[in-house]
N, C-alpha and C. Protein backbone atom coordinates (compact mmCIF):
# COMPACT_ATOMS: atom_id res chain seq x y z
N UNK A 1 84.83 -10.39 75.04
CA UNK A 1 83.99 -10.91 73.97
C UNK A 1 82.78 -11.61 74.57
N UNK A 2 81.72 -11.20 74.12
CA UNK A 2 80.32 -12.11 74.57
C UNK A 2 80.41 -14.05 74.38
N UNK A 3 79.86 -14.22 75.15
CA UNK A 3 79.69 -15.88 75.27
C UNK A 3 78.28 -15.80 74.46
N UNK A 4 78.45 -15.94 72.80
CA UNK A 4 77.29 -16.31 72.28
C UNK A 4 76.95 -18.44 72.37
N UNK A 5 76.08 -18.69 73.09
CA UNK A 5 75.44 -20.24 72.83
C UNK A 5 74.13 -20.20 72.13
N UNK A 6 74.93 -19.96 70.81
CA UNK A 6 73.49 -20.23 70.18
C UNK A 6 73.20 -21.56 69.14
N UNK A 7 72.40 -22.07 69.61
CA UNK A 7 72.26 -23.37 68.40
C UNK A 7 71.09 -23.26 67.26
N UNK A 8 72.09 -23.09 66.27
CA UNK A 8 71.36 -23.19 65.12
C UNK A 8 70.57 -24.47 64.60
N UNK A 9 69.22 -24.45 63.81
CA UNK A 9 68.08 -25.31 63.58
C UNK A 9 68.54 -25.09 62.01
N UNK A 10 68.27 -26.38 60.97
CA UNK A 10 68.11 -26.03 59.87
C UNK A 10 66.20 -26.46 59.89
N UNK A 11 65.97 -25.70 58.76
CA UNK A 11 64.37 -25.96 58.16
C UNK A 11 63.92 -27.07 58.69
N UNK A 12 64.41 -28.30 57.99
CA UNK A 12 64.33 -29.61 58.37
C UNK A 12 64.17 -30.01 59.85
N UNK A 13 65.24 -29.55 60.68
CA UNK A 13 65.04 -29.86 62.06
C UNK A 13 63.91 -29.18 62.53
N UNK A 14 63.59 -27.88 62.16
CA UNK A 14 62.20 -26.91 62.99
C UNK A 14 61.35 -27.61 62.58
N UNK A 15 60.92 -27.94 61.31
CA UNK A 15 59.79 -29.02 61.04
C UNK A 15 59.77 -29.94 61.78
N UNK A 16 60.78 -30.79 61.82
CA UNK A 16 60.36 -32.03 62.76
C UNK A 16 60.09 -31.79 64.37
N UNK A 17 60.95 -30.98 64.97
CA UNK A 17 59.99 -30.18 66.35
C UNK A 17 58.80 -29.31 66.27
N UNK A 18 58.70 -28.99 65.34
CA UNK A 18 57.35 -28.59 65.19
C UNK A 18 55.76 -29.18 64.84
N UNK A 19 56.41 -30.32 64.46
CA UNK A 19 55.85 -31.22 63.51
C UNK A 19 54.57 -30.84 62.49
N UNK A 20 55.46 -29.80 61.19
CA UNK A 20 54.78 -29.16 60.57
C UNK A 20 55.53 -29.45 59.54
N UNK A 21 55.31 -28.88 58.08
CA UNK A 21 55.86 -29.35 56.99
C UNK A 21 57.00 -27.91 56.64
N UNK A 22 58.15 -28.52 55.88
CA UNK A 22 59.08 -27.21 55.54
C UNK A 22 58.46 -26.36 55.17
N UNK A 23 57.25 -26.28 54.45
CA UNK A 23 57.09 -24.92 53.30
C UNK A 23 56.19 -24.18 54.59
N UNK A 24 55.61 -24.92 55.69
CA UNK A 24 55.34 -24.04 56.65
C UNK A 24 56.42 -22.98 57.69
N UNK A 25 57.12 -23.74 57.79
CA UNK A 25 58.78 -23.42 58.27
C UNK A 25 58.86 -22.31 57.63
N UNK A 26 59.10 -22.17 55.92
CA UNK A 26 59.84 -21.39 54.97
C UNK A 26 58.65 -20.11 55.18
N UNK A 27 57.73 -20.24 55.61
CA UNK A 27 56.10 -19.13 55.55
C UNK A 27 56.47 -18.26 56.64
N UNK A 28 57.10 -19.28 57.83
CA UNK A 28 56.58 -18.72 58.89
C UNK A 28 57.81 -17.42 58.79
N UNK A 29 59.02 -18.09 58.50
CA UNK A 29 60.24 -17.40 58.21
C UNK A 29 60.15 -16.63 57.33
N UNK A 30 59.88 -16.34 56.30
CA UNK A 30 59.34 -15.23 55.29
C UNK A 30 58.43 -14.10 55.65
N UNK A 31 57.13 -14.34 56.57
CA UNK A 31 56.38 -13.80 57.28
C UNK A 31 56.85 -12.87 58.16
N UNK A 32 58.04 -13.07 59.15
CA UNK A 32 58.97 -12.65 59.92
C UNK A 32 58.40 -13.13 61.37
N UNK A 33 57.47 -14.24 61.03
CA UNK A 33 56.94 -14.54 62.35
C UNK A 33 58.14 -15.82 63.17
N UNK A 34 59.09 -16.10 62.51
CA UNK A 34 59.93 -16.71 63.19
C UNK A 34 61.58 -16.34 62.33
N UNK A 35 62.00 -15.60 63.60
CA UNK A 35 63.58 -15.22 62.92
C UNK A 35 64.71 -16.31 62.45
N UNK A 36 65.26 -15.73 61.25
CA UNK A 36 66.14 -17.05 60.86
C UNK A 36 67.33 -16.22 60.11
N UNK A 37 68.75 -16.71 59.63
CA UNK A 37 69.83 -16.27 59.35
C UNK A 37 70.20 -16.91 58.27
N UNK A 38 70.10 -16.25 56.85
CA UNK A 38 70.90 -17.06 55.95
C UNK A 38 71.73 -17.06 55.59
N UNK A 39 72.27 -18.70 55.15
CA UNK A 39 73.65 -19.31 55.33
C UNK A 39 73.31 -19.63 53.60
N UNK A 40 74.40 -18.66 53.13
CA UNK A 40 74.15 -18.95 51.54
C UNK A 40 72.87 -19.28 51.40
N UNK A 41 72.25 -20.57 50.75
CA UNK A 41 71.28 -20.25 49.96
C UNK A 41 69.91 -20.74 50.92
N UNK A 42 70.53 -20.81 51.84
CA UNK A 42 69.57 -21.95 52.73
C UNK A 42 69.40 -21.24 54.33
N UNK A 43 68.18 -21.09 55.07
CA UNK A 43 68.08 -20.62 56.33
C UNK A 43 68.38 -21.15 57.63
N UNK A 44 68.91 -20.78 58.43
CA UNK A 44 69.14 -21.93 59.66
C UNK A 44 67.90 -20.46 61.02
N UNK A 45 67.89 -21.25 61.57
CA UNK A 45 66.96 -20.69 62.54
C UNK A 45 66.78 -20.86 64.18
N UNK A 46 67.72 -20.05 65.34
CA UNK A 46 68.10 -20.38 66.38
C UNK A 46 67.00 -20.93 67.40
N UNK A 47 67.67 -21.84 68.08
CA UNK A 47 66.78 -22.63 68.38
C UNK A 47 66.02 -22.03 69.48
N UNK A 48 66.49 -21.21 70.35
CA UNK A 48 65.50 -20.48 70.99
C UNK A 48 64.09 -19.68 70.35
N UNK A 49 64.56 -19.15 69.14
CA UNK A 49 63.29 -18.49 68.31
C UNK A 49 62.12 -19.89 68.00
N UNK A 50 62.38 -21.15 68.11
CA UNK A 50 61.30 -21.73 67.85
C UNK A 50 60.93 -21.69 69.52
N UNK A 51 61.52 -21.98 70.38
CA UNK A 51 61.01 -22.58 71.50
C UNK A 51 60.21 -21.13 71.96
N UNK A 52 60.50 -20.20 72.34
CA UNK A 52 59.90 -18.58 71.82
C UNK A 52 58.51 -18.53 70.82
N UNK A 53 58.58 -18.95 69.94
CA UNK A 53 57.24 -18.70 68.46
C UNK A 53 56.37 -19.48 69.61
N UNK A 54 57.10 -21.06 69.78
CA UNK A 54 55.74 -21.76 70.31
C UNK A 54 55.32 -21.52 71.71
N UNK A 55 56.14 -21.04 72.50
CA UNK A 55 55.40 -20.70 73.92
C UNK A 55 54.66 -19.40 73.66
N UNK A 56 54.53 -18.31 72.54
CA UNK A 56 54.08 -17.82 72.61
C UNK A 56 52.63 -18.03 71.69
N UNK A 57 52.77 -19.30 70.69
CA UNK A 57 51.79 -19.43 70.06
C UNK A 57 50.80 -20.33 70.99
N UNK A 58 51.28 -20.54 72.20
CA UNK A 58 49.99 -22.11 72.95
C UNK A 58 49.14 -21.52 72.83
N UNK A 59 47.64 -22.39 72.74
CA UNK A 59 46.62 -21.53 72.71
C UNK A 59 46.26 -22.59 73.82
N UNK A 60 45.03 -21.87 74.95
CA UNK A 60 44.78 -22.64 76.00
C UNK A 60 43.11 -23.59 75.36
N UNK A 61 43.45 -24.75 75.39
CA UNK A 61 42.26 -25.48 74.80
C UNK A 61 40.83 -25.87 75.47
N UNK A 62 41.29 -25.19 77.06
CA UNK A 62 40.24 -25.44 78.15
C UNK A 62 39.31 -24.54 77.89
């Protein structure tokens, strides 16, 4: 059997590491620009896919 370690994010938590508001969360996840799994009525979202969105979103400011 695979050794899955995956830690799940709810909305709430990606917002606050992101420090962006839920309904941006809920966009980005709807969009399919950040993968997420729903749990009944509500999305949870592994925590590697944020750390992933944002190393790939840095933009270099120099």
């Amino acid at each position: 059997m695979p050794d899955f370690d995956v830690r799940f994010l709810t909305v709430a938590e990606v917002a606050a590491i992101m420090r962006v508001s839920k309904m941006t969360v809920y966009r980005l996840v709807h969009s399919g620009e950040l993968p997420a799994v729903r749990v009944g009525r509500s999305f949870r979202v592994p925590e590697q896919a944020v750390d992933v969105y944002l190393r790939e979103s840095y933009v270099d400011a120099g």
